[in-house]
C-alpha atoms as a PDB file:
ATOM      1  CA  UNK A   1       0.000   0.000   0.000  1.00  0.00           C
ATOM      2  CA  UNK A   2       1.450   2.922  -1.016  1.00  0.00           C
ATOM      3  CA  UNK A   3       1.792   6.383   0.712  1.00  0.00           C
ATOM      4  CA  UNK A   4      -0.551   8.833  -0.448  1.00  0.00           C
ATOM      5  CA  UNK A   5      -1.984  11.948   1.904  1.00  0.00           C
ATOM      6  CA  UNK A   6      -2.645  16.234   1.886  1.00  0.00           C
ATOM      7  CA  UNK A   7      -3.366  19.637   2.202  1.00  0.00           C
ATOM      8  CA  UNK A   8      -5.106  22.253  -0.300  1.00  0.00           C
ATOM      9  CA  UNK A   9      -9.305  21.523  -0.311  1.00  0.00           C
ATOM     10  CA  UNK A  10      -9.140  19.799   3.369  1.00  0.00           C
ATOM     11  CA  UNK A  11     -11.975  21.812   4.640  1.00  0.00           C
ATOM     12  CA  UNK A  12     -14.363  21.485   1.704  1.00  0.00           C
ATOM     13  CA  UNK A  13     -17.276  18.891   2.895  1.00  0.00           C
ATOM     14  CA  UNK A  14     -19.114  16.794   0.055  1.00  0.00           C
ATOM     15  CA  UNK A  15     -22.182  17.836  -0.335  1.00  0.00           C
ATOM     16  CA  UNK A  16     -23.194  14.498  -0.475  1.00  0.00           C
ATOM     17  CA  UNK A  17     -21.625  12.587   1.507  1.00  0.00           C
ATOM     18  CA  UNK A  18     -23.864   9.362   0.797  1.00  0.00           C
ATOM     19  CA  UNK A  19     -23.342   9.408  -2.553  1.00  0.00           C
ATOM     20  CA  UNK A  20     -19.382   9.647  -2.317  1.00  0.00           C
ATOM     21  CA  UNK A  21     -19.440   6.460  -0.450  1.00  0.00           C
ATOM     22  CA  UNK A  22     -21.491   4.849  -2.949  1.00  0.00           C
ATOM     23  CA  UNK A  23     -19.277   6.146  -5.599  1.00  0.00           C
ATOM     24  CA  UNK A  24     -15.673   5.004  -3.870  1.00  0.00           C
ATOM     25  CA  UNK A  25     -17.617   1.670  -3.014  1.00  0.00           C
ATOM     26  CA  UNK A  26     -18.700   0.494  -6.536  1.00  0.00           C
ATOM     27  CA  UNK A  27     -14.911   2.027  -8.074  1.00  0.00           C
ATOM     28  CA  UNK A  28     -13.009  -0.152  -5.440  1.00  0.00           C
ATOM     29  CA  UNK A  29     -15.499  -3.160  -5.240  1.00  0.00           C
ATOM     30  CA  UNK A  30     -17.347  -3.281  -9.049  1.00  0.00           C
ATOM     31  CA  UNK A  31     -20.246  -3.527  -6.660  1.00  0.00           C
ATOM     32  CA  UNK A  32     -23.771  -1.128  -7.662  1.00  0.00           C
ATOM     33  CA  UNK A  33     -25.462  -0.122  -4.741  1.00  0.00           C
ATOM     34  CA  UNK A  34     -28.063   2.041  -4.007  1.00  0.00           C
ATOM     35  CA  UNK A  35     -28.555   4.703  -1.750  1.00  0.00           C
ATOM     36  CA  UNK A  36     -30.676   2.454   0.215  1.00  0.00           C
ATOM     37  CA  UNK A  37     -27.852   0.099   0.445  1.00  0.00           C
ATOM     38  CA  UNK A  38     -25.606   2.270   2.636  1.00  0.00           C
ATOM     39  CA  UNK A  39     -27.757   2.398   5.721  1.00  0.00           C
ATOM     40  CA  UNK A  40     -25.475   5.218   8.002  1.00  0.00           C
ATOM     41  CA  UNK A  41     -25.199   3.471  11.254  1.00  0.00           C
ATOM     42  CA  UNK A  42     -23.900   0.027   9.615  1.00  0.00           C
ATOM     43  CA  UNK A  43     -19.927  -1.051  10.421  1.00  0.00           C
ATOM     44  CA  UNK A  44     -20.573  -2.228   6.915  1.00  0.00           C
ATOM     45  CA  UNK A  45     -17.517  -3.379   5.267  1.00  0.00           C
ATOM     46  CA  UNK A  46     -15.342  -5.699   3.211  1.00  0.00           C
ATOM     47  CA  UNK A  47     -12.147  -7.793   3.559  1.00  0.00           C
ATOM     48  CA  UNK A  48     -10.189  -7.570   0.131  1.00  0.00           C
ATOM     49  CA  UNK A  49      -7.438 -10.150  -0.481  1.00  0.00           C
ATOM     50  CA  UNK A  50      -3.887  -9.389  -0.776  1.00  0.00           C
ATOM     51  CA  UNK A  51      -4.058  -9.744  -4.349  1.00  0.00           C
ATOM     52  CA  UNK A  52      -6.723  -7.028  -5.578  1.00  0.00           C
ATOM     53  CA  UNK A  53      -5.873  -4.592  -2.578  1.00  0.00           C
ATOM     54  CA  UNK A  54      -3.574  -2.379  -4.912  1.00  0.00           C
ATOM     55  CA  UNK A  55      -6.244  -2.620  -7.669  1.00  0.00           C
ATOM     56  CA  UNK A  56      -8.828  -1.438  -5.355  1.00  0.00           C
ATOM     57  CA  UNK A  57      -6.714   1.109  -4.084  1.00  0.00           C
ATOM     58  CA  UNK A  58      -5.883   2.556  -7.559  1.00  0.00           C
ATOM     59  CA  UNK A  59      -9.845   2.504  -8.341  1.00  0.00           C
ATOM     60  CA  UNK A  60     -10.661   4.524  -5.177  1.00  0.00           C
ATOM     61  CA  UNK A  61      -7.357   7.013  -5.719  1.00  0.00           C
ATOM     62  CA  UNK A  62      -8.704   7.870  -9.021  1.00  0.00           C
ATOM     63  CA  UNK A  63     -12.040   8.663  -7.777  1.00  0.00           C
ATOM     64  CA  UNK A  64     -11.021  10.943  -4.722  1.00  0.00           C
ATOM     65  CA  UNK A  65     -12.382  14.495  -5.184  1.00  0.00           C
ATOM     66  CA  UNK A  66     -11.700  15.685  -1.740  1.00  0.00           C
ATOM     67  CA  UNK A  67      -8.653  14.462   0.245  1.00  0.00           C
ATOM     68  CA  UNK A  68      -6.443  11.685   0.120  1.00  0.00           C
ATOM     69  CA  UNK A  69      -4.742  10.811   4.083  1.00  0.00           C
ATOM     70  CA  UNK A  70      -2.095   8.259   4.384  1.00  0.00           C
ATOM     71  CA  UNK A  71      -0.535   6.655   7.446  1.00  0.00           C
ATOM     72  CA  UNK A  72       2.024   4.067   7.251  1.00  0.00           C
ATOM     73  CA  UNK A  73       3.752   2.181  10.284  1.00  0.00           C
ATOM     74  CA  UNK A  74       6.943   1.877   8.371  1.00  0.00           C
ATOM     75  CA  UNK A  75       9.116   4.316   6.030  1.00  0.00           C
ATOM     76  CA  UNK A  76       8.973   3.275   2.455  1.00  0.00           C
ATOM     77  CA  UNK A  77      12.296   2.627   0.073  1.00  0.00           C
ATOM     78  CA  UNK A  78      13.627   5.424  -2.600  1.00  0.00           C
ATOM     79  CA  UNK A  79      11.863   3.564  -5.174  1.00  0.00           C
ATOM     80  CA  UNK A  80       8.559   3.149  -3.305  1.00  0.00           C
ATOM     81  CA  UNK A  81       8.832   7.353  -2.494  1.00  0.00           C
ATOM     82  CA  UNK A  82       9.268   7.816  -6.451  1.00  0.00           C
ATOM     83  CA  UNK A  83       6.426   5.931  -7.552  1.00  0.00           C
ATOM     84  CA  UNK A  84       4.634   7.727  -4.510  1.00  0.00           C
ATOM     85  CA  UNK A  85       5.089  11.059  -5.681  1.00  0.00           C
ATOM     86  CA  UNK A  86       4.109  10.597  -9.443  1.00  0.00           C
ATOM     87  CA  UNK A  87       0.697   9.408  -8.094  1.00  0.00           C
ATOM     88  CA  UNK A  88       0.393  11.917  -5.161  1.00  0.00           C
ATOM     89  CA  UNK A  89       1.410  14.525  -8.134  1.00  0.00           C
ATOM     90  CA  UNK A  90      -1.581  13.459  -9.887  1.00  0.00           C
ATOM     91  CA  UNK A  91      -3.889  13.926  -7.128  1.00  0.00           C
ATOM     92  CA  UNK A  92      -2.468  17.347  -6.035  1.00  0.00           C
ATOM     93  CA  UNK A  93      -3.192  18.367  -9.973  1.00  0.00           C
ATOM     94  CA  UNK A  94      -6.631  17.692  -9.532  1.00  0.00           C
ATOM     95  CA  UNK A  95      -6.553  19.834  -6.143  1.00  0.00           C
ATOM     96  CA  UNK A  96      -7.137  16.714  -3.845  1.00  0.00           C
ATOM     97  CA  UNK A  97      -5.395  17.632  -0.514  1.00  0.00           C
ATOM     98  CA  UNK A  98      -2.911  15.296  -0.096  1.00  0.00           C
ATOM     99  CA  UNK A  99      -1.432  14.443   3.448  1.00  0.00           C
ATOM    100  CA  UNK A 100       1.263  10.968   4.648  1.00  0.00           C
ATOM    101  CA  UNK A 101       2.329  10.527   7.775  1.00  0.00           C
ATOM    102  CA  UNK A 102       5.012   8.355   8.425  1.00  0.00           C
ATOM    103  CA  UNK A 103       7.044   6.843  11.977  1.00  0.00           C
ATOM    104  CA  UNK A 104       9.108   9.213  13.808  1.00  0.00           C
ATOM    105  CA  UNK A 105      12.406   7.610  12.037  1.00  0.00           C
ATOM    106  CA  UNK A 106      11.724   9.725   8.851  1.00  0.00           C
ATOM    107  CA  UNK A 107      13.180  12.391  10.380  1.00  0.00           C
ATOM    108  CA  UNK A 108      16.211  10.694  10.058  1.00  0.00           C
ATOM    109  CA  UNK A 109      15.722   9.543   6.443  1.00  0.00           C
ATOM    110  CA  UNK A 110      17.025  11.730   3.193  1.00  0.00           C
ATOM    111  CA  UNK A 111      14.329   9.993   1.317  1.00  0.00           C
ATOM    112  CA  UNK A 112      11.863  10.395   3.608  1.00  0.00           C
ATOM    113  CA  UNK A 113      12.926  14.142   3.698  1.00  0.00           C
ATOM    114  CA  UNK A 114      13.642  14.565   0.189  1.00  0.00           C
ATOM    115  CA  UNK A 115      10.213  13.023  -0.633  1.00  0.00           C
ATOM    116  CA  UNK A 116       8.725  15.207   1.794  1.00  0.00           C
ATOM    117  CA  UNK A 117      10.861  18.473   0.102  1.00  0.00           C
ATOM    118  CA  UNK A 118       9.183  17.300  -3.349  1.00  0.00           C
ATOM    119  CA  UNK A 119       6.058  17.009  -1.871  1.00  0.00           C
ATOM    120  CA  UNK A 120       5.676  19.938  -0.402  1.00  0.00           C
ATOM    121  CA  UNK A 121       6.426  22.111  -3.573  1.00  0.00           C
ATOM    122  CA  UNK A 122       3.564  20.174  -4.932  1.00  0.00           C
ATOM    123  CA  UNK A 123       0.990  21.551  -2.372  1.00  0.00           C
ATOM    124  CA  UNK A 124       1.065  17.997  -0.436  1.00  0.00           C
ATOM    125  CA  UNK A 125       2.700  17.759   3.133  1.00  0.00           C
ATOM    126  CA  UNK A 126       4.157  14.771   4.801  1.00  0.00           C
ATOM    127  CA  UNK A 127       4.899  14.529   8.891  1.00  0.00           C
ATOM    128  CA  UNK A 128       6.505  12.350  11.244  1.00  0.00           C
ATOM    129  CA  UNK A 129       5.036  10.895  13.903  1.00  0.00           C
ATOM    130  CA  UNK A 130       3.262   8.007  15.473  1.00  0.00           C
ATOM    131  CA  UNK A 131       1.343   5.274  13.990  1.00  0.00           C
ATOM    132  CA  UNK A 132       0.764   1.911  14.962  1.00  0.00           C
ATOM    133  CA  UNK A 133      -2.632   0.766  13.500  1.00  0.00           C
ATOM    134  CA  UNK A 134      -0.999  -0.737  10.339  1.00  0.00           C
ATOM    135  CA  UNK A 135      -1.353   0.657   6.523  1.00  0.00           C
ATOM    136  CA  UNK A 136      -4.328   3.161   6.169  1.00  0.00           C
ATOM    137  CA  UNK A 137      -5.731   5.509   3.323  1.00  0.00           C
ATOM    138  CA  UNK A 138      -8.671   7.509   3.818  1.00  0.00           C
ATOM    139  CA  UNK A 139     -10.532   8.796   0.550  1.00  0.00           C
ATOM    140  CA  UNK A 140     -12.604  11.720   0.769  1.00  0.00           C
ATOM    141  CA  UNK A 141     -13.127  11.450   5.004  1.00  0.00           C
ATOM    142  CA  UNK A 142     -15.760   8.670   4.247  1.00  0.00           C
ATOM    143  CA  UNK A 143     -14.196   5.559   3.288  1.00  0.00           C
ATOM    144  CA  UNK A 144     -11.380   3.581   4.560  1.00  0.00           C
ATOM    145  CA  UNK A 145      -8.766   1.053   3.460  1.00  0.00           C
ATOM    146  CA  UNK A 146      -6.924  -0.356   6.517  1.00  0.00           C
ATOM    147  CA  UNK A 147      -4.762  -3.360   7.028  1.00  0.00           C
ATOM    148  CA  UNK A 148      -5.868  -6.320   8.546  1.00  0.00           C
ATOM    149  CA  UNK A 149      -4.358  -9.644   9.327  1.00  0.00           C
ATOM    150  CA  UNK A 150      -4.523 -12.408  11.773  1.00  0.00           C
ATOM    151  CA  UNK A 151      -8.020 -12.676  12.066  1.00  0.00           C
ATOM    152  CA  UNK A 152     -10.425 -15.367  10.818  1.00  0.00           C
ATOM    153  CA  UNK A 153     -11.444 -13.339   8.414  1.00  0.00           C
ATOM    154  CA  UNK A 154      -8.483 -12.034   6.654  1.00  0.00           C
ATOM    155  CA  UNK A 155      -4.697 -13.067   5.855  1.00  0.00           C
ATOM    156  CA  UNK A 156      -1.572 -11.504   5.924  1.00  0.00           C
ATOM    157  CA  UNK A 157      -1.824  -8.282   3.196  1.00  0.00           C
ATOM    158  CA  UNK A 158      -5.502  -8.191   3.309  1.00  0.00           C
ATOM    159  CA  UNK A 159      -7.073  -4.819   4.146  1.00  0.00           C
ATOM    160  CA  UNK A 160     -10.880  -3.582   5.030  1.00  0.00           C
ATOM    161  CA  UNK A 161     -12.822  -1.964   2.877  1.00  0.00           C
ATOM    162  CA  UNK A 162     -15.334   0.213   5.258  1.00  0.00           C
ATOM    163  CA  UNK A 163     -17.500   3.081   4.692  1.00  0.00           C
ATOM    164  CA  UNK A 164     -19.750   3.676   7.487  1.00  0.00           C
ATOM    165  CA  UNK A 165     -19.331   6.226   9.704  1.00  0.00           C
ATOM    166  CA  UNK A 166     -18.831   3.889  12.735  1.00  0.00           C
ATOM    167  CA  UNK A 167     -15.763   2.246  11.215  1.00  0.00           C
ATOM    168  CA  UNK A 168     -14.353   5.418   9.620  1.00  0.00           C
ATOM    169  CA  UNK A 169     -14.397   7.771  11.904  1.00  0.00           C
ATOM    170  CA  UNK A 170     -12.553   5.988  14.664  1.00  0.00           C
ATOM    171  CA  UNK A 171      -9.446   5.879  12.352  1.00  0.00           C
ATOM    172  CA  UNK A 172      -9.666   9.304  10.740  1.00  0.00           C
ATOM    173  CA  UNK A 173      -9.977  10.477  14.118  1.00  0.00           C
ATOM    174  CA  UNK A 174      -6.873   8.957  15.185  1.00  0.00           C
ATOM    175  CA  UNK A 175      -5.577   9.851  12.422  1.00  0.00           C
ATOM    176  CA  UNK A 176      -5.980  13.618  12.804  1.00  0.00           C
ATOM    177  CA  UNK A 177      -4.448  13.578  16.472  1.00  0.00           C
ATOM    178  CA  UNK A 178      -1.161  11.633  15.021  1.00  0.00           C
ATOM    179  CA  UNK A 179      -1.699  14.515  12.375  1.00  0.00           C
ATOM    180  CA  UNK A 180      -1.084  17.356  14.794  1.00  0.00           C
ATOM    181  CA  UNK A 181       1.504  15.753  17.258  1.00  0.00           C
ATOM    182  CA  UNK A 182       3.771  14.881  13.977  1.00  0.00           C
ATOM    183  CA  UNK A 183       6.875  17.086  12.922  1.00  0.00           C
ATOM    184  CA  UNK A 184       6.925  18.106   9.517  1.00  0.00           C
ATOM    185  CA  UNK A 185       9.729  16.410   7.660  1.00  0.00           C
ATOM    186  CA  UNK A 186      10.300  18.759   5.437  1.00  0.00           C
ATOM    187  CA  UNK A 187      11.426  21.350   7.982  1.00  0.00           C
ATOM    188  CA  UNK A 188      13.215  18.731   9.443  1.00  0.00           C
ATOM    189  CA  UNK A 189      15.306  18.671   6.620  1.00  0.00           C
ATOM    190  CA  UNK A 190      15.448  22.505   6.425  1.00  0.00           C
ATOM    191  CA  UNK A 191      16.658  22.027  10.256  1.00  0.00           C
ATOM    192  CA  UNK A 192      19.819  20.328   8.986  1.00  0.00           C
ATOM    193  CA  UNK A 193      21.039  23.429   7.696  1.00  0.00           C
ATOM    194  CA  UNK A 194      24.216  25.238  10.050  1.00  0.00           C
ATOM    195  CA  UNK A 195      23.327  27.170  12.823  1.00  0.00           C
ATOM    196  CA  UNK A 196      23.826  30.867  12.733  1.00  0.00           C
ATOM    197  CA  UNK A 197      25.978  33.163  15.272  1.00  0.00           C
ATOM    198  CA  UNK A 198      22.586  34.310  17.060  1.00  0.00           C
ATOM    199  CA  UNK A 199      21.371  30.498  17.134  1.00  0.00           C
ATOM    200  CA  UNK A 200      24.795  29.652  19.021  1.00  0.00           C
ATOM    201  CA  UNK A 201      24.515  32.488  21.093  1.00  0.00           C
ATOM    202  CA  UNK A 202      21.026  31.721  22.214  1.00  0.00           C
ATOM    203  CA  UNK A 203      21.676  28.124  22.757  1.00  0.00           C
ATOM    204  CA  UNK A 204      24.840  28.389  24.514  1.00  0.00           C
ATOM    205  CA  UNK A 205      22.897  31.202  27.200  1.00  0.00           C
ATOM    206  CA  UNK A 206      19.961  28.404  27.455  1.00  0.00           C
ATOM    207  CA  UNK A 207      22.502  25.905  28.450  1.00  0.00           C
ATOM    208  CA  UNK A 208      23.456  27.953  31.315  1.00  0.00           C
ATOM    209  CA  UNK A 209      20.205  27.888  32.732  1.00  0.00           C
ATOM    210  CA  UNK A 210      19.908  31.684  31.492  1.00  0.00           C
ATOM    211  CA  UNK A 211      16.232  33.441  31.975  1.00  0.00           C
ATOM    212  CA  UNK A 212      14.183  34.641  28.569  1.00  0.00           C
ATOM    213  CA  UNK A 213      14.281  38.338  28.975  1.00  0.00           C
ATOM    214  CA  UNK A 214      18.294  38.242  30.162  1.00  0.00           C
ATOM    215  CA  UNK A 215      18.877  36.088  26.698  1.00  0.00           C
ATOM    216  CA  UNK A 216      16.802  38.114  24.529  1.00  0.00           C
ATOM    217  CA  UNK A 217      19.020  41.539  26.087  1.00  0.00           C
ATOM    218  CA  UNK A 218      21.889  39.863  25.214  1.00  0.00           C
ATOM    219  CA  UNK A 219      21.238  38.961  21.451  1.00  0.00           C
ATOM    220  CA  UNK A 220      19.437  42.430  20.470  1.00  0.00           C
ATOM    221  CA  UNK A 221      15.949  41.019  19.893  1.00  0.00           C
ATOM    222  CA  UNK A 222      12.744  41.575  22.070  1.00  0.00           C
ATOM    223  CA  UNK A 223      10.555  38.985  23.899  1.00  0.00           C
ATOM    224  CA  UNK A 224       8.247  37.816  21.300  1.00  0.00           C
ATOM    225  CA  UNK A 225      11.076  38.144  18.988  1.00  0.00           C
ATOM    226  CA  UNK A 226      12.815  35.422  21.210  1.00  0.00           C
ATOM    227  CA  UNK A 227       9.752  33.122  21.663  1.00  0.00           C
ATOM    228  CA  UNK A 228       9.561  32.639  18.146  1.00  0.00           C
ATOM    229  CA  UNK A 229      14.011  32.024  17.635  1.00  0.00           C
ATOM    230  CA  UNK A 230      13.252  29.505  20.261  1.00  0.00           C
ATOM    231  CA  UNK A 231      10.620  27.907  18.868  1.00  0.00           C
ATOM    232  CA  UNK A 232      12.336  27.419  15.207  1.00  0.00           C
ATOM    233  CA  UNK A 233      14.936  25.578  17.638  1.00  0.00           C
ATOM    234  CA  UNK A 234      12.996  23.264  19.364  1.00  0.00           C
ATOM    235  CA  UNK A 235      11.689  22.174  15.886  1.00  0.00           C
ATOM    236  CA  UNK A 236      14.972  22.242  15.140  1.00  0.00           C
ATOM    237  CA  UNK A 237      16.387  19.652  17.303  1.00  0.00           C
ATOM    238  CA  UNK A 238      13.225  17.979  17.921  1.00  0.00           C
ATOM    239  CA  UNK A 239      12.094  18.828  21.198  1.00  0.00           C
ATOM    240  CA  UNK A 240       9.242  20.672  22.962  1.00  0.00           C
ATOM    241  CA  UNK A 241      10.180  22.064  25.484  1.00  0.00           C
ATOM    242  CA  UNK A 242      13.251  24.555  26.728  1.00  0.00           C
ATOM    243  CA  UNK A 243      14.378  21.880  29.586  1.00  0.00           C
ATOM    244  CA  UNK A 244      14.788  19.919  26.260  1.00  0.00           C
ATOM    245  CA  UNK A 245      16.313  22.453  24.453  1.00  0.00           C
ATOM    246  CA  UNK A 246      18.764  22.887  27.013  1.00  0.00           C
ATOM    247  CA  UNK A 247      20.232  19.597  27.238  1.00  0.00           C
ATOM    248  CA  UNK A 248      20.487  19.510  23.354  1.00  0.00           C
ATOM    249  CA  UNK A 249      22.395  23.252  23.659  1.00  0.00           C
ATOM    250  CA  UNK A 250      24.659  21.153  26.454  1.00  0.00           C
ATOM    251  CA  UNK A 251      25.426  17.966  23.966  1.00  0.00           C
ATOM    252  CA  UNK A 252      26.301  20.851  20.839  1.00  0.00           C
ATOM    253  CA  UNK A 253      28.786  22.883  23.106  1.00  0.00           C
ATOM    254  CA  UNK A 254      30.622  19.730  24.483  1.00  0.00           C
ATOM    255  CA  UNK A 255      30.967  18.586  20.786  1.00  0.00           C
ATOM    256  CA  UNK A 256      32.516  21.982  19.674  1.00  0.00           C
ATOM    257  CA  UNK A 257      35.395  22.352  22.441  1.00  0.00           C
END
């Protein structure tokens, strides 16, 4: 399952929401249903084998009208990232918000950022952060395609097909608070870059346990001024808080002496 997620039309609603299920549901399944065959509070849905999950998943991508969130507990290769972003490209053309969040680790990886960097300047973001429920795409905020195995039901590769509201929502709910806790990867990769004089200067007073209005005196900038240097930090060494920040400024000025 590849990564796919984004950003631009995210708050448009479909006007009808019924009839988007119905739509995603006969492109992934072949199946035609009526309106009267999506009753709302049904945890209607469908195991699809292994085999026709990518087929289904192309079927629903190239209906999506709306959004398009991924979530994926692992980080993909190079070559998985490339054929990502030619898809995700597509999307974004069509102005479907595109969003993927991946594990924490992509921080770390120069595909994951240099996907992310691509991304980005294609209107689609991409974030680090945490993820456990296996692979999941969300079409349009109304129907799901999660990974399942080890059930009765389903096999290794096999994924859910679910529309209802009562199956969907749980995970695009979880998937909006992994959302907001995640780190962007592309500024991640921006954070690589080499710390200026007034970044030194600002770390090295933090690491001496320095207050906020002493440091900002010391570096020429105001208050608010500082809040914001500080906060560009943390993101920058991947921490939330200036306790954090501090031990980070510590490890950076015992490896320059």
């Amino acid at each position: 399952m590849k990564a796919n997620a984004s950003t631009s039309r995210r708050d448009i609603v479909a006007p009808d929401v019924s009839d988007r299920m119905r739509r995603l549901w006969q492109a992934a399944t072949g199946d035609v249903i009526s309106d009267a065959g999506f009753p709302a509070s049904s945890l209607t849905g469908r195991v699809i084998e292994a085999d026709r999950v990518g087929e289904a998943l192309q079927a629903l991508l190239a209906e999506a009208a709306w959004s398009v969130d991924t979530a994926l507990p692992y980080v993909p290769t190079g070559d998985e990232f490339a054929e990502s972003l030619e898809l995700e490209k597509r999307l974004l053309s069509r102005e479907v918000s595109v969003r993927v969040l991946l594990p924490a680790l992509a921080r770390a990886d120069t595909d994951a950022k240099r996907h992310a960097s691509n991304l980005t300047d294609y209107g689609g973001e991409m974030r680090a952060g945490t993820w456990q429920e296996g692979n999941c795409v969300i079409i349009d905020r109304c129907i799901a395609v999660v990974s399942v195995s080890g059930t009765t039901e389903a096999h290794d590769g096999d994924a859910l097909l679910a529309y209802a509201p009562g199956a969907v929502q749980p995970v695009s709910t979880l998937f909006e608070q992994s959302w907001r806790n995640g780190f962007p990867i592309h500024e991640a990769a921006r954070s690589q870059r080499k710390l200026t004089r007034r970044d030194l200067l600002i770390l090295k007073a933090i690491g001496r346990g320095e207050l906020n209005k002493d440091i900002a005196v010391k570096v020429g900038v105001s208050p608010g001024h500082l809040d914001k240097e500080l906060r560009r930090l943390r993101e920058r060494f991947g921490v939330s808080t200036k306790a954090a920040l501090a031990v980070e400024a510590q490890r950076l000025g015992r490896r320059q002496r």
